[in-house]
PDBML (XML) file of the C-alpha atoms, coordinates in Angstrom:
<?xml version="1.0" encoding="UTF-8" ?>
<PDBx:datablock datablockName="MODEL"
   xmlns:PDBx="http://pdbml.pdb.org/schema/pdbx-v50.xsd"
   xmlns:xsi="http://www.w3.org/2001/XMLSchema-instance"
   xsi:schemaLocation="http://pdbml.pdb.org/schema/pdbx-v50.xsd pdbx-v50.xsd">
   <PDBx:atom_siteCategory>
      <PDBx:atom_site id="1">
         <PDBx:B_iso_or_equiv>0.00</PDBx:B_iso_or_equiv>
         <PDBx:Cartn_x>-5.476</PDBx:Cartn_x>
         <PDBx:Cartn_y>-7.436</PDBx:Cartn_y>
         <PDBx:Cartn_z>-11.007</PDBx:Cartn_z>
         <PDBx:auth_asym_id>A</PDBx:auth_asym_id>
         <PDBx:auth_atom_id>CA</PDBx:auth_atom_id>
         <PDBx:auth_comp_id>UNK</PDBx:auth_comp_id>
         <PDBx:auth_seq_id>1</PDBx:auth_seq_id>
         <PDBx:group_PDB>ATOM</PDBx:group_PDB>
         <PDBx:label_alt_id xsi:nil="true" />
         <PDBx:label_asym_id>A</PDBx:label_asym_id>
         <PDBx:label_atom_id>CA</PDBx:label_atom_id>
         <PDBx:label_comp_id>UNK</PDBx:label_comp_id>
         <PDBx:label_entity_id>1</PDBx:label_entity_id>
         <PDBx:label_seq_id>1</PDBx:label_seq_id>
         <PDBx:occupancy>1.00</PDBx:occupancy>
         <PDBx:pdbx_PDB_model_num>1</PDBx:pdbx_PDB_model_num>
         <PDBx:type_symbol>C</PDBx:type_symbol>
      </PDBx:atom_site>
      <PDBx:atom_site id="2">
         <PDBx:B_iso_or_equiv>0.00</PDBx:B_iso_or_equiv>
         <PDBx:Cartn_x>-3.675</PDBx:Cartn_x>
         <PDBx:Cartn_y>-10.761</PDBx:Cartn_y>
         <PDBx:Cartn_z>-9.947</PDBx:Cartn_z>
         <PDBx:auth_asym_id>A</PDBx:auth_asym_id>
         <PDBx:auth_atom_id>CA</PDBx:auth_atom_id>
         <PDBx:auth_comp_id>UNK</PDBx:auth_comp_id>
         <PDBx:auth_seq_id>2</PDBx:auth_seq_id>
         <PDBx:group_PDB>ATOM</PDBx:group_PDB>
         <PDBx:label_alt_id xsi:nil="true" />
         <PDBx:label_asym_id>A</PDBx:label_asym_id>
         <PDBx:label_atom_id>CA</PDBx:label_atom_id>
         <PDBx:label_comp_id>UNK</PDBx:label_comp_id>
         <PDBx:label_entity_id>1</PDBx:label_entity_id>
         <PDBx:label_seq_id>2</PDBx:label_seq_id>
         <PDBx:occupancy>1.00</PDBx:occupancy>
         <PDBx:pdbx_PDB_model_num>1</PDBx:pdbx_PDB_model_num>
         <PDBx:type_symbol>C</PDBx:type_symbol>
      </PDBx:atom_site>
      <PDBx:atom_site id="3">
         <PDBx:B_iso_or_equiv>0.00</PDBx:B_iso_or_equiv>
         <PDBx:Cartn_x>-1.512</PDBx:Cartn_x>
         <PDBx:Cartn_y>-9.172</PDBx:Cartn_y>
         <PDBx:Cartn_z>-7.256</PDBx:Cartn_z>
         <PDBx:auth_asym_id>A</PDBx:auth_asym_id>
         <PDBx:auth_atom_id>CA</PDBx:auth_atom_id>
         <PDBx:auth_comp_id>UNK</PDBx:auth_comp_id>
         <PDBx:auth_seq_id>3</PDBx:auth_seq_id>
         <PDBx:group_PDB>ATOM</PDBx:group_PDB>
         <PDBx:label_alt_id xsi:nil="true" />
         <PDBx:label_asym_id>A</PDBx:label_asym_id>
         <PDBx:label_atom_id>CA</PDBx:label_atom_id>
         <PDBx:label_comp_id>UNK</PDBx:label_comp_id>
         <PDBx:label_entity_id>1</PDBx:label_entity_id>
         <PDBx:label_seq_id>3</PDBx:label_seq_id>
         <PDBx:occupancy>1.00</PDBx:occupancy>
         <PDBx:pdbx_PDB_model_num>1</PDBx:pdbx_PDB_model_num>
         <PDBx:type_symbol>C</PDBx:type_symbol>
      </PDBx:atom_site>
      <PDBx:atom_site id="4">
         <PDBx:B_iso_or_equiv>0.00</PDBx:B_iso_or_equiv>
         <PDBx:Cartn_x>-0.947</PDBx:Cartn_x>
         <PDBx:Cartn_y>-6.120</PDBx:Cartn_y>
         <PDBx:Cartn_z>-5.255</PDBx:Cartn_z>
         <PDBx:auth_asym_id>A</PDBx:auth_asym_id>
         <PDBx:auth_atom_id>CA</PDBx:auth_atom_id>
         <PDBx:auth_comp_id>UNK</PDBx:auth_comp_id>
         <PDBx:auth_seq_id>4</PDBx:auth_seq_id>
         <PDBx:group_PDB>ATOM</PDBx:group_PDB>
         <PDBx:label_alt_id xsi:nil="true" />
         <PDBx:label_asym_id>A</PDBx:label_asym_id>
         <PDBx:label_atom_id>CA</PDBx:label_atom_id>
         <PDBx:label_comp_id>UNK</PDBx:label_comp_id>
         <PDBx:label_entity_id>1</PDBx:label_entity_id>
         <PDBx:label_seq_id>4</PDBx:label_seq_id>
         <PDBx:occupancy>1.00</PDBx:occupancy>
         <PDBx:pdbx_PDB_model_num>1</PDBx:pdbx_PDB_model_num>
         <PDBx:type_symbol>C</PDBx:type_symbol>
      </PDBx:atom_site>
      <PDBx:atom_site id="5">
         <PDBx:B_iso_or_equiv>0.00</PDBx:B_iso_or_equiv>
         <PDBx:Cartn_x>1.377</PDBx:Cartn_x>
         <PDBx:Cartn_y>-4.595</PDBx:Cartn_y>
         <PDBx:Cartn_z>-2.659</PDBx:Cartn_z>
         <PDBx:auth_asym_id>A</PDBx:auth_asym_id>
         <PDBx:auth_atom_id>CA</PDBx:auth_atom_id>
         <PDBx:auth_comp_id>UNK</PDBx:auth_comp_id>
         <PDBx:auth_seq_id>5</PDBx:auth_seq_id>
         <PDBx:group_PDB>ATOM</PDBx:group_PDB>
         <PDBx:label_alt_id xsi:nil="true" />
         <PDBx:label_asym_id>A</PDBx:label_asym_id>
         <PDBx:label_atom_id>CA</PDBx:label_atom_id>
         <PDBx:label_comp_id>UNK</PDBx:label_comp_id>
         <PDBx:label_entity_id>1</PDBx:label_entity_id>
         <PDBx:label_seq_id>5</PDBx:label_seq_id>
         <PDBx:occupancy>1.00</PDBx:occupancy>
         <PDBx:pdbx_PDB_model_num>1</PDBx:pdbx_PDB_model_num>
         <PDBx:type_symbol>C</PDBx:type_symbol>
      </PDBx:atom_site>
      <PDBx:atom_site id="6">
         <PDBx:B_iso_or_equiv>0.00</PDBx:B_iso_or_equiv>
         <PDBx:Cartn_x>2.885</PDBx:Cartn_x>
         <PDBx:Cartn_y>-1.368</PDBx:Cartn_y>
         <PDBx:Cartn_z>-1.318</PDBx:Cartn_z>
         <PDBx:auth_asym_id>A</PDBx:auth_asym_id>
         <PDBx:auth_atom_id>CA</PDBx:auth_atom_id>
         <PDBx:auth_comp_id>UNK</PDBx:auth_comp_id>
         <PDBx:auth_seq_id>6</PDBx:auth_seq_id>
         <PDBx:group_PDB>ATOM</PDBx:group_PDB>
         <PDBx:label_alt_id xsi:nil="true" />
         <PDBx:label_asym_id>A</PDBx:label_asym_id>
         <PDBx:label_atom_id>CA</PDBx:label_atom_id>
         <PDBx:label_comp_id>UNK</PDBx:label_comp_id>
         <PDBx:label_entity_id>1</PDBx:label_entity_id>
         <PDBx:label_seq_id>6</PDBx:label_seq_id>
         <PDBx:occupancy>1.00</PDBx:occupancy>
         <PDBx:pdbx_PDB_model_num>1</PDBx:pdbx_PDB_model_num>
         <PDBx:type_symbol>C</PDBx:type_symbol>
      </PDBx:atom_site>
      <PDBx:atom_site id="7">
         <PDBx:B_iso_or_equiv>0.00</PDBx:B_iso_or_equiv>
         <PDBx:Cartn_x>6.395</PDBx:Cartn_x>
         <PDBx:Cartn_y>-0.752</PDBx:Cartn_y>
         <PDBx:Cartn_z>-2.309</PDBx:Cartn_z>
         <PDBx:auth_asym_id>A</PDBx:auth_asym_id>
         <PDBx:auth_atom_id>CA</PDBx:auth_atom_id>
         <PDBx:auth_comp_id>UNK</PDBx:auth_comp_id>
         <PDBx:auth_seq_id>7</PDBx:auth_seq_id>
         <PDBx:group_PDB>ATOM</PDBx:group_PDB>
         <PDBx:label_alt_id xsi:nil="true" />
         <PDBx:label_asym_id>A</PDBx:label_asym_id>
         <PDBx:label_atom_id>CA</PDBx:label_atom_id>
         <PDBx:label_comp_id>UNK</PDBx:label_comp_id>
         <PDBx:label_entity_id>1</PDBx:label_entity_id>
         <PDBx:label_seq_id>7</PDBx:label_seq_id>
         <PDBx:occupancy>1.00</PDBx:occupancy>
         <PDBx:pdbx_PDB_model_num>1</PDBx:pdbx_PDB_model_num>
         <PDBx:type_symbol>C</PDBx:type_symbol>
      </PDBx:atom_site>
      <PDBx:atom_site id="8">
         <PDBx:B_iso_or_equiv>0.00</PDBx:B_iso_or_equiv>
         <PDBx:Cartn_x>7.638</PDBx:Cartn_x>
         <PDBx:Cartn_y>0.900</PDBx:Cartn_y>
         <PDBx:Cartn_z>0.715</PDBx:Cartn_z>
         <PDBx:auth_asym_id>A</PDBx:auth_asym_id>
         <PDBx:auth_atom_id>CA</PDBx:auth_atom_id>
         <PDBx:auth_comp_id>UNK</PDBx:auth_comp_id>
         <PDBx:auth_seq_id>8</PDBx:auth_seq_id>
         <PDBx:group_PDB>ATOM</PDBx:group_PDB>
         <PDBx:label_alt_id xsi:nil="true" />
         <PDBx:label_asym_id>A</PDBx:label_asym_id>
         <PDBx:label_atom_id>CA</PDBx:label_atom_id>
         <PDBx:label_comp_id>UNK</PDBx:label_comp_id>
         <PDBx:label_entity_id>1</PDBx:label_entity_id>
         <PDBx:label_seq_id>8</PDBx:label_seq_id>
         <PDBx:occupancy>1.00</PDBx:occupancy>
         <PDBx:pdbx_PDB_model_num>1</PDBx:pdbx_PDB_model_num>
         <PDBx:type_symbol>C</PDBx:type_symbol>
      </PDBx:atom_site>
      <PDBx:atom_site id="9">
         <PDBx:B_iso_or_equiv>0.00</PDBx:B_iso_or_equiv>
         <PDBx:Cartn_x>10.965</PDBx:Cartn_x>
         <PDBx:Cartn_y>1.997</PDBx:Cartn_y>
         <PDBx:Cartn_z>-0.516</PDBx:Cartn_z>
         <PDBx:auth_asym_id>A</PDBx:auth_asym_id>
         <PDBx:auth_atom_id>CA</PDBx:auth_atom_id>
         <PDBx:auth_comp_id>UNK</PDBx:auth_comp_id>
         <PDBx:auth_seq_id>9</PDBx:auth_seq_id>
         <PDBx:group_PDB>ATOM</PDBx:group_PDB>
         <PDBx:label_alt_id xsi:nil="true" />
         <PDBx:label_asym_id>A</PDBx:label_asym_id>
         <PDBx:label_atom_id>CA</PDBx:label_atom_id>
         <PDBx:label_comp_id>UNK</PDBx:label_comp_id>
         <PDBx:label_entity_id>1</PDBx:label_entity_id>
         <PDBx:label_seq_id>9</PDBx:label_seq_id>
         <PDBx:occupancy>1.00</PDBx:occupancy>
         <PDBx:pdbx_PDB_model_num>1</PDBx:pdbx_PDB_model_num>
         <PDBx:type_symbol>C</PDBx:type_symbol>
      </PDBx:atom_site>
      <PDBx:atom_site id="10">
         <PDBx:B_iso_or_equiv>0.00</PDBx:B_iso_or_equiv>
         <PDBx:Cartn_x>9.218</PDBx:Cartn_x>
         <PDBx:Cartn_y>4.543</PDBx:Cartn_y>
         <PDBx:Cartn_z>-2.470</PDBx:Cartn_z>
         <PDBx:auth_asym_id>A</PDBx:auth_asym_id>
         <PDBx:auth_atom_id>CA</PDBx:auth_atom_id>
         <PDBx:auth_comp_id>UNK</PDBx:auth_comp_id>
         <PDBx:auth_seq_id>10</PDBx:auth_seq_id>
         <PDBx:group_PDB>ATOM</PDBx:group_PDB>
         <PDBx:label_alt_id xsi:nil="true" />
         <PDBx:label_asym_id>A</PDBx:label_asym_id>
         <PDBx:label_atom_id>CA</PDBx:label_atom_id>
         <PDBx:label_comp_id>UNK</PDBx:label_comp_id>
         <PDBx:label_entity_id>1</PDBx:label_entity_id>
         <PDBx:label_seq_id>10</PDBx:label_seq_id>
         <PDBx:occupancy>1.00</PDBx:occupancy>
         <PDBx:pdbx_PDB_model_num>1</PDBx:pdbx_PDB_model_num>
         <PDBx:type_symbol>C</PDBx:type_symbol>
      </PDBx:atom_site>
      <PDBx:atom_site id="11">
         <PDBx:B_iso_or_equiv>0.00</PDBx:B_iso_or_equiv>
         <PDBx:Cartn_x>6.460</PDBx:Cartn_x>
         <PDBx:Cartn_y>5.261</PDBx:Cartn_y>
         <PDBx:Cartn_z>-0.018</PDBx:Cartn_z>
         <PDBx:auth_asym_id>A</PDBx:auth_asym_id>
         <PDBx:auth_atom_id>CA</PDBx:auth_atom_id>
         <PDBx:auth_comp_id>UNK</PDBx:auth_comp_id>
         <PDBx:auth_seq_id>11</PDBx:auth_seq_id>
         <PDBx:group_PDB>ATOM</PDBx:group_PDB>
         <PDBx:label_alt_id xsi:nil="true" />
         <PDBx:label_asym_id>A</PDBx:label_asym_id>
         <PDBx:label_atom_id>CA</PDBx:label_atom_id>
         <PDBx:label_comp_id>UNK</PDBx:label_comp_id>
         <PDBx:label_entity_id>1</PDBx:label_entity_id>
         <PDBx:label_seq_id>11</PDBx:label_seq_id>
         <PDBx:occupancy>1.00</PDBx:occupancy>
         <PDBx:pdbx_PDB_model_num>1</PDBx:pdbx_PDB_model_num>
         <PDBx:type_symbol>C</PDBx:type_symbol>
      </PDBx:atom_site>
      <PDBx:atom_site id="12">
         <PDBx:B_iso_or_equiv>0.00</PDBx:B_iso_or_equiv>
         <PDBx:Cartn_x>6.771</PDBx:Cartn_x>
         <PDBx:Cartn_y>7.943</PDBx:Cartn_y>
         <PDBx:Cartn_z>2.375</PDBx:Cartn_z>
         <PDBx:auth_asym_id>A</PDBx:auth_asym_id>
         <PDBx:auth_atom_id>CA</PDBx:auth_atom_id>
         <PDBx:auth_comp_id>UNK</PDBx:auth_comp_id>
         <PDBx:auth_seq_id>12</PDBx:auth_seq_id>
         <PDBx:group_PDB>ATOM</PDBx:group_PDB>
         <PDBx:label_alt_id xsi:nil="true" />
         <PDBx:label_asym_id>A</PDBx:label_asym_id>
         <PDBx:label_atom_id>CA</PDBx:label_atom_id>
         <PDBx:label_comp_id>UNK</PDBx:label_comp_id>
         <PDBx:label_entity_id>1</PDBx:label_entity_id>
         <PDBx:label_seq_id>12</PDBx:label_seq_id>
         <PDBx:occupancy>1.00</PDBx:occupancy>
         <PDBx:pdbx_PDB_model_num>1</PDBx:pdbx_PDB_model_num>
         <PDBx:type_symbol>C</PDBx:type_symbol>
      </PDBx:atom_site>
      <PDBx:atom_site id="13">
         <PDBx:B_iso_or_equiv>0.00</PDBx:B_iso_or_equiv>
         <PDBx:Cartn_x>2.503</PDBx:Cartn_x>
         <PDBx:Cartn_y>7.952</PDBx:Cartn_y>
         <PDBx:Cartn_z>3.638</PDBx:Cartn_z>
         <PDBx:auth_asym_id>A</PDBx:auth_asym_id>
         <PDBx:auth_atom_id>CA</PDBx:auth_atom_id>
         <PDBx:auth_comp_id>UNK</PDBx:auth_comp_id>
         <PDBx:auth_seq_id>13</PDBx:auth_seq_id>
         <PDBx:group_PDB>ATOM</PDBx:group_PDB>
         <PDBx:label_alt_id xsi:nil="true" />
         <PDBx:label_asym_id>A</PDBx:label_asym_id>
         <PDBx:label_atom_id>CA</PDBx:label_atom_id>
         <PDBx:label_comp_id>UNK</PDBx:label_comp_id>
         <PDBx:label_entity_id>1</PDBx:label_entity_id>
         <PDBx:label_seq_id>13</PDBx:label_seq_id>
         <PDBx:occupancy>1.00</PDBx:occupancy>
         <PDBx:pdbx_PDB_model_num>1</PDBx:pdbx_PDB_model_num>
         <PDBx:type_symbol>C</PDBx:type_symbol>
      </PDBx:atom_site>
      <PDBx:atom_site id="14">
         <PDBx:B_iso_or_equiv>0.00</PDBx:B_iso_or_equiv>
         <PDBx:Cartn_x>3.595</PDBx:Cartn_x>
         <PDBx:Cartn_y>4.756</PDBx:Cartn_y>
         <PDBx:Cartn_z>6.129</PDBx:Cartn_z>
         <PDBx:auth_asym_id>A</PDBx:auth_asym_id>
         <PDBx:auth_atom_id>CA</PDBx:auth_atom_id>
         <PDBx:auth_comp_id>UNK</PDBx:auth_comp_id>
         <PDBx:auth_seq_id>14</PDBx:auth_seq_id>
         <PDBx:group_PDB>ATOM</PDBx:group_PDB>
         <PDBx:label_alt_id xsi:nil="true" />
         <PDBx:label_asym_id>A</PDBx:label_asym_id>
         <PDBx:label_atom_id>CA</PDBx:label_atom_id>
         <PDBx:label_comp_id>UNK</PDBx:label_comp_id>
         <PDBx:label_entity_id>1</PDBx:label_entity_id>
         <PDBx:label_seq_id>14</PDBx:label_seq_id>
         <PDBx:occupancy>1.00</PDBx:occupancy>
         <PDBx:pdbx_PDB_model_num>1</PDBx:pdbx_PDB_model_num>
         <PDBx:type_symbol>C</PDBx:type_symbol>
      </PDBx:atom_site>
      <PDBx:atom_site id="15">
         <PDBx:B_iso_or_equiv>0.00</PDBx:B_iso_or_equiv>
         <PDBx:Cartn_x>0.148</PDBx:Cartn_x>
         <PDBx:Cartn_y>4.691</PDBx:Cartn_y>
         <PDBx:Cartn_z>7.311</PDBx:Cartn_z>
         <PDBx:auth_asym_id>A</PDBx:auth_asym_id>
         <PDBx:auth_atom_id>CA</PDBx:auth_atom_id>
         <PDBx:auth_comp_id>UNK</PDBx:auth_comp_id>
         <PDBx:auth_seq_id>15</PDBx:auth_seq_id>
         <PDBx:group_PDB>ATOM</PDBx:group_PDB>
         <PDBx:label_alt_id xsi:nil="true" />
         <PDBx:label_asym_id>A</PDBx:label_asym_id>
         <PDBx:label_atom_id>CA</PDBx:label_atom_id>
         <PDBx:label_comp_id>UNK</PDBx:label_comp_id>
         <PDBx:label_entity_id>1</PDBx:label_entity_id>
         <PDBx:label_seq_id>15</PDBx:label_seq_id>
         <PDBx:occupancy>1.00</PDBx:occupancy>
         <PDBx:pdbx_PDB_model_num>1</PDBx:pdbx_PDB_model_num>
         <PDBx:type_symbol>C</PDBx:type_symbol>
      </PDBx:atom_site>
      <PDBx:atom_site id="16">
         <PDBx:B_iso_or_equiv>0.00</PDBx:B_iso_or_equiv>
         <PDBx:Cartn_x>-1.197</PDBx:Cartn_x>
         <PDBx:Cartn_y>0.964</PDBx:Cartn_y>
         <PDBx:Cartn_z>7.651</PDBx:Cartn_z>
         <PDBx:auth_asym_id>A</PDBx:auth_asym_id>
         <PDBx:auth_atom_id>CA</PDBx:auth_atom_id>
         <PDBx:auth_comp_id>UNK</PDBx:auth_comp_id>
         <PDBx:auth_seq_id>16</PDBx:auth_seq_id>
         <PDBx:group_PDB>ATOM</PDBx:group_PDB>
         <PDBx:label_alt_id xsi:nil="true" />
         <PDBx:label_asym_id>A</PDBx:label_asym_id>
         <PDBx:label_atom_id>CA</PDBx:label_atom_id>
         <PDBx:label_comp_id>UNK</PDBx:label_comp_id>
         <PDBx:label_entity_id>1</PDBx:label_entity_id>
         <PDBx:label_seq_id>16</PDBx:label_seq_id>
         <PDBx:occupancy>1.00</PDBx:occupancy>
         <PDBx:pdbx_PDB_model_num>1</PDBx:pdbx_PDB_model_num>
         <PDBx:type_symbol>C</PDBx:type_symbol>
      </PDBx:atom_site>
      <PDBx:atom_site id="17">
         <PDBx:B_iso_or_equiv>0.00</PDBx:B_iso_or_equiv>
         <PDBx:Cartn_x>-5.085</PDBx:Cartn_x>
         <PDBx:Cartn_y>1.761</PDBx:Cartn_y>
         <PDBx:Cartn_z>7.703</PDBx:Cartn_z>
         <PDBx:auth_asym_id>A</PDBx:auth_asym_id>
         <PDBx:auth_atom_id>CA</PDBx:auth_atom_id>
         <PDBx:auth_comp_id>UNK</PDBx:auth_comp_id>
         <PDBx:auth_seq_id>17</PDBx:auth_seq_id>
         <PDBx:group_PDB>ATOM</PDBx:group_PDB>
         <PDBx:label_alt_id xsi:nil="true" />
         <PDBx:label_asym_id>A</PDBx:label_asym_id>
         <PDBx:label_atom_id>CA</PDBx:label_atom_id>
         <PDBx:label_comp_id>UNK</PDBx:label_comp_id>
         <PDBx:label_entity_id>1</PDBx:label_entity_id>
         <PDBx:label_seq_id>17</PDBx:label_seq_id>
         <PDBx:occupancy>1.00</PDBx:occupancy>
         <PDBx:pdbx_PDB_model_num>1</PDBx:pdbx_PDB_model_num>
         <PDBx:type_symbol>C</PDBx:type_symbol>
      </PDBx:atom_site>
      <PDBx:atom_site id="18">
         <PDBx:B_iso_or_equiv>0.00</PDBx:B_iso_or_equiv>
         <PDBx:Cartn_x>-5.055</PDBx:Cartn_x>
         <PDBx:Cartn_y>3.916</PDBx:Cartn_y>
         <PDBx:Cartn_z>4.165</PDBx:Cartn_z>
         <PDBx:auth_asym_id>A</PDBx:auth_asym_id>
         <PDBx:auth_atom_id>CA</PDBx:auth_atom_id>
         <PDBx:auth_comp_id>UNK</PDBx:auth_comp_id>
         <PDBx:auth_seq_id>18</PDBx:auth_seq_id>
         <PDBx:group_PDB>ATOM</PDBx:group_PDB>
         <PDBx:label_alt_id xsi:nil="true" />
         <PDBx:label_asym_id>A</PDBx:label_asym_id>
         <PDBx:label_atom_id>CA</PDBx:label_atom_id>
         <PDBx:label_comp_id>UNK</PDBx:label_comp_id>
         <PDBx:label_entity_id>1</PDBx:label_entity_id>
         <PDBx:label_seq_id>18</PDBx:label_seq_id>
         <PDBx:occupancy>1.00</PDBx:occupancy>
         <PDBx:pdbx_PDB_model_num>1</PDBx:pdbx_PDB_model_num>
         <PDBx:type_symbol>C</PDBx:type_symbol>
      </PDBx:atom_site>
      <PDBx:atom_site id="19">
         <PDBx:B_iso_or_equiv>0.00</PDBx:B_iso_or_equiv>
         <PDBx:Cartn_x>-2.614</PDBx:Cartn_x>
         <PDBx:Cartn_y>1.254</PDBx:Cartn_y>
         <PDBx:Cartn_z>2.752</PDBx:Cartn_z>
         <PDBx:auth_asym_id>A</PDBx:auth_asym_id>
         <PDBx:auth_atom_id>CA</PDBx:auth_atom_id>
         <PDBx:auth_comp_id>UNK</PDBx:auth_comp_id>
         <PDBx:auth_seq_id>19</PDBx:auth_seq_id>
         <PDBx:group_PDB>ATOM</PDBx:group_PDB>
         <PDBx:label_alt_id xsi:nil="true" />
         <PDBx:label_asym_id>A</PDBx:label_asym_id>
         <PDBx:label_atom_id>CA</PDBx:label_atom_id>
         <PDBx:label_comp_id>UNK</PDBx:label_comp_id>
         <PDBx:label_entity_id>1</PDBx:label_entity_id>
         <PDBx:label_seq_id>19</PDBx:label_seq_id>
         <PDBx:occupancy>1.00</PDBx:occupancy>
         <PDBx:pdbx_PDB_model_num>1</PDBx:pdbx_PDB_model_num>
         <PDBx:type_symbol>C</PDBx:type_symbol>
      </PDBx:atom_site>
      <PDBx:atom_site id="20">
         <PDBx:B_iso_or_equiv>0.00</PDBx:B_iso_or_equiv>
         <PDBx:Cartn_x>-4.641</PDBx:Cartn_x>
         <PDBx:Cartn_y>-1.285</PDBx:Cartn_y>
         <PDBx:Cartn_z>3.018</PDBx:Cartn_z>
         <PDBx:auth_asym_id>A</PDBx:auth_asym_id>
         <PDBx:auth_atom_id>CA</PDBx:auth_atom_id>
         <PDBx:auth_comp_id>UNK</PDBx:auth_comp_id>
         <PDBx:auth_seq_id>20</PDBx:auth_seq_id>
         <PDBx:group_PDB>ATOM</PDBx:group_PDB>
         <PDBx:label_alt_id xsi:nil="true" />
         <PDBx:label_asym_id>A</PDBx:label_asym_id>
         <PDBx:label_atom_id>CA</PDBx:label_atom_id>
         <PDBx:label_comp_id>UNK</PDBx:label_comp_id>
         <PDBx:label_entity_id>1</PDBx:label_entity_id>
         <PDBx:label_seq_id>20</PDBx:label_seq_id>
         <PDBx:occupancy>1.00</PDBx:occupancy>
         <PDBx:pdbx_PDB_model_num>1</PDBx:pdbx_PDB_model_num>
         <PDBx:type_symbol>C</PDBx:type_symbol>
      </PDBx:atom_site>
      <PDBx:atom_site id="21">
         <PDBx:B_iso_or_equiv>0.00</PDBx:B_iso_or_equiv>
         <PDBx:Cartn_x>-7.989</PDBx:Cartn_x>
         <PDBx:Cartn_y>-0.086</PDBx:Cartn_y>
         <PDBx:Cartn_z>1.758</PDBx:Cartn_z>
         <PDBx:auth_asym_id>A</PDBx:auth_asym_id>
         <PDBx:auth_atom_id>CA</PDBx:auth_atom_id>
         <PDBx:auth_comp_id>UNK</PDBx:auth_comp_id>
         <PDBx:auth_seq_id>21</PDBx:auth_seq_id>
         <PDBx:group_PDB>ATOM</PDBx:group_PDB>
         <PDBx:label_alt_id xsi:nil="true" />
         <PDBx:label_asym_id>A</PDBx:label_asym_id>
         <PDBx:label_atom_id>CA</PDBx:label_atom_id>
         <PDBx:label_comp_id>UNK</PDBx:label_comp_id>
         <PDBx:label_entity_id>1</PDBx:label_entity_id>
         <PDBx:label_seq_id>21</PDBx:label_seq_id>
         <PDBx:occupancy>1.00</PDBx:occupancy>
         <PDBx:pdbx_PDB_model_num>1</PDBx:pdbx_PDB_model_num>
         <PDBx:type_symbol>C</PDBx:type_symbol>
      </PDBx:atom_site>
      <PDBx:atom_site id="22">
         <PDBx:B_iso_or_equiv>0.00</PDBx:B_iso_or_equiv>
         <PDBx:Cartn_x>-6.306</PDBx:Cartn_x>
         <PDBx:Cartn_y>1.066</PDBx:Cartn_y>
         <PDBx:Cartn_z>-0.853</PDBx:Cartn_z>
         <PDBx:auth_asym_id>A</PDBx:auth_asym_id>
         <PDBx:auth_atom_id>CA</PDBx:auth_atom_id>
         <PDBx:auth_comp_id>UNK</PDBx:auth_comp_id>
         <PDBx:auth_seq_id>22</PDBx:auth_seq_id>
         <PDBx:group_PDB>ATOM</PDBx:group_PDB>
         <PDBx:label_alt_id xsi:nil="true" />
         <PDBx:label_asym_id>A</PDBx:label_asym_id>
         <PDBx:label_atom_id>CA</PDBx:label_atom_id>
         <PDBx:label_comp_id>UNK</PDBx:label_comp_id>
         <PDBx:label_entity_id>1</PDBx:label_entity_id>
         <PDBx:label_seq_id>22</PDBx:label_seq_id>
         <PDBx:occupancy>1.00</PDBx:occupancy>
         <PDBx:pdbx_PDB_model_num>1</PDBx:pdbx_PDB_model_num>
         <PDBx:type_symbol>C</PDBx:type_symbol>
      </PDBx:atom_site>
      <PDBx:atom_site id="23">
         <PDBx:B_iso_or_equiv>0.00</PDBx:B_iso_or_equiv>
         <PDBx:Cartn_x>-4.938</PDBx:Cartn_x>
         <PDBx:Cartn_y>-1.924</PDBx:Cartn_y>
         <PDBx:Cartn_z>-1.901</PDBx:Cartn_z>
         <PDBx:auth_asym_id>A</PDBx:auth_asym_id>
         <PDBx:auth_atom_id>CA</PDBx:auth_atom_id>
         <PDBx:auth_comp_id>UNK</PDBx:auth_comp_id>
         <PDBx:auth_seq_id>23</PDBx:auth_seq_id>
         <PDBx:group_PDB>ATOM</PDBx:group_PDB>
         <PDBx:label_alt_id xsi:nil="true" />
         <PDBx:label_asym_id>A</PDBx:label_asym_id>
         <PDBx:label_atom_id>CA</PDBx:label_atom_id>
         <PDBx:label_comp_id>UNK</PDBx:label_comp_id>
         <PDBx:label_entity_id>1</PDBx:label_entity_id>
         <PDBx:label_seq_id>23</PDBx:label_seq_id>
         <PDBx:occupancy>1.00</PDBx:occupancy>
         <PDBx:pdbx_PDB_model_num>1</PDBx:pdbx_PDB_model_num>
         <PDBx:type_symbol>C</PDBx:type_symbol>
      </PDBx:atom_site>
      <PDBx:atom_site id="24">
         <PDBx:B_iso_or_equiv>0.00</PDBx:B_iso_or_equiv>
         <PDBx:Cartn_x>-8.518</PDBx:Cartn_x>
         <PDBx:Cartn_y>-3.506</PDBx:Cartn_y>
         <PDBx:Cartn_z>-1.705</PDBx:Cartn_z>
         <PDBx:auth_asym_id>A</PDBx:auth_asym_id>
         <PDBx:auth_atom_id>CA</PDBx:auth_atom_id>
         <PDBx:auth_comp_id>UNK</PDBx:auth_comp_id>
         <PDBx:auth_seq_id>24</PDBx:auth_seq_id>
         <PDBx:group_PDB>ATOM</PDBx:group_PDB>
         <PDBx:label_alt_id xsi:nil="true" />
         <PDBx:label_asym_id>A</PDBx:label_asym_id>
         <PDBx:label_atom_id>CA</PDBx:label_atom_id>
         <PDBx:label_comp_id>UNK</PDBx:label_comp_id>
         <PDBx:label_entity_id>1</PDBx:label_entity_id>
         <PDBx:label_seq_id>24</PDBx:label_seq_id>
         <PDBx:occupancy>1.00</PDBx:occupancy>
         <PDBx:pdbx_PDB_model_num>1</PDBx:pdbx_PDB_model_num>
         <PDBx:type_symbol>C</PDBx:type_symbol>
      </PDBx:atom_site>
   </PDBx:atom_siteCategory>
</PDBx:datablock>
C-alpha cells in the first residue's frame, strides 16, 4: 500500500479517531 486516504464525499461515519486507525 503506497498511499491511503478517506474519501469523504462518500463517507458518511465523519468520525476522526476510527478514520485514522483505520487507515493505519
Amino acid at each position: 500500500v503506497t498511499r491511503q486516504k478517506v474519501d469523504t464525499g462518500k463517507s458518511t461515519l465523519h468520525q476522526a479517531a476510527v478514520e485514522d486507525c483505520v487507515l493505519r
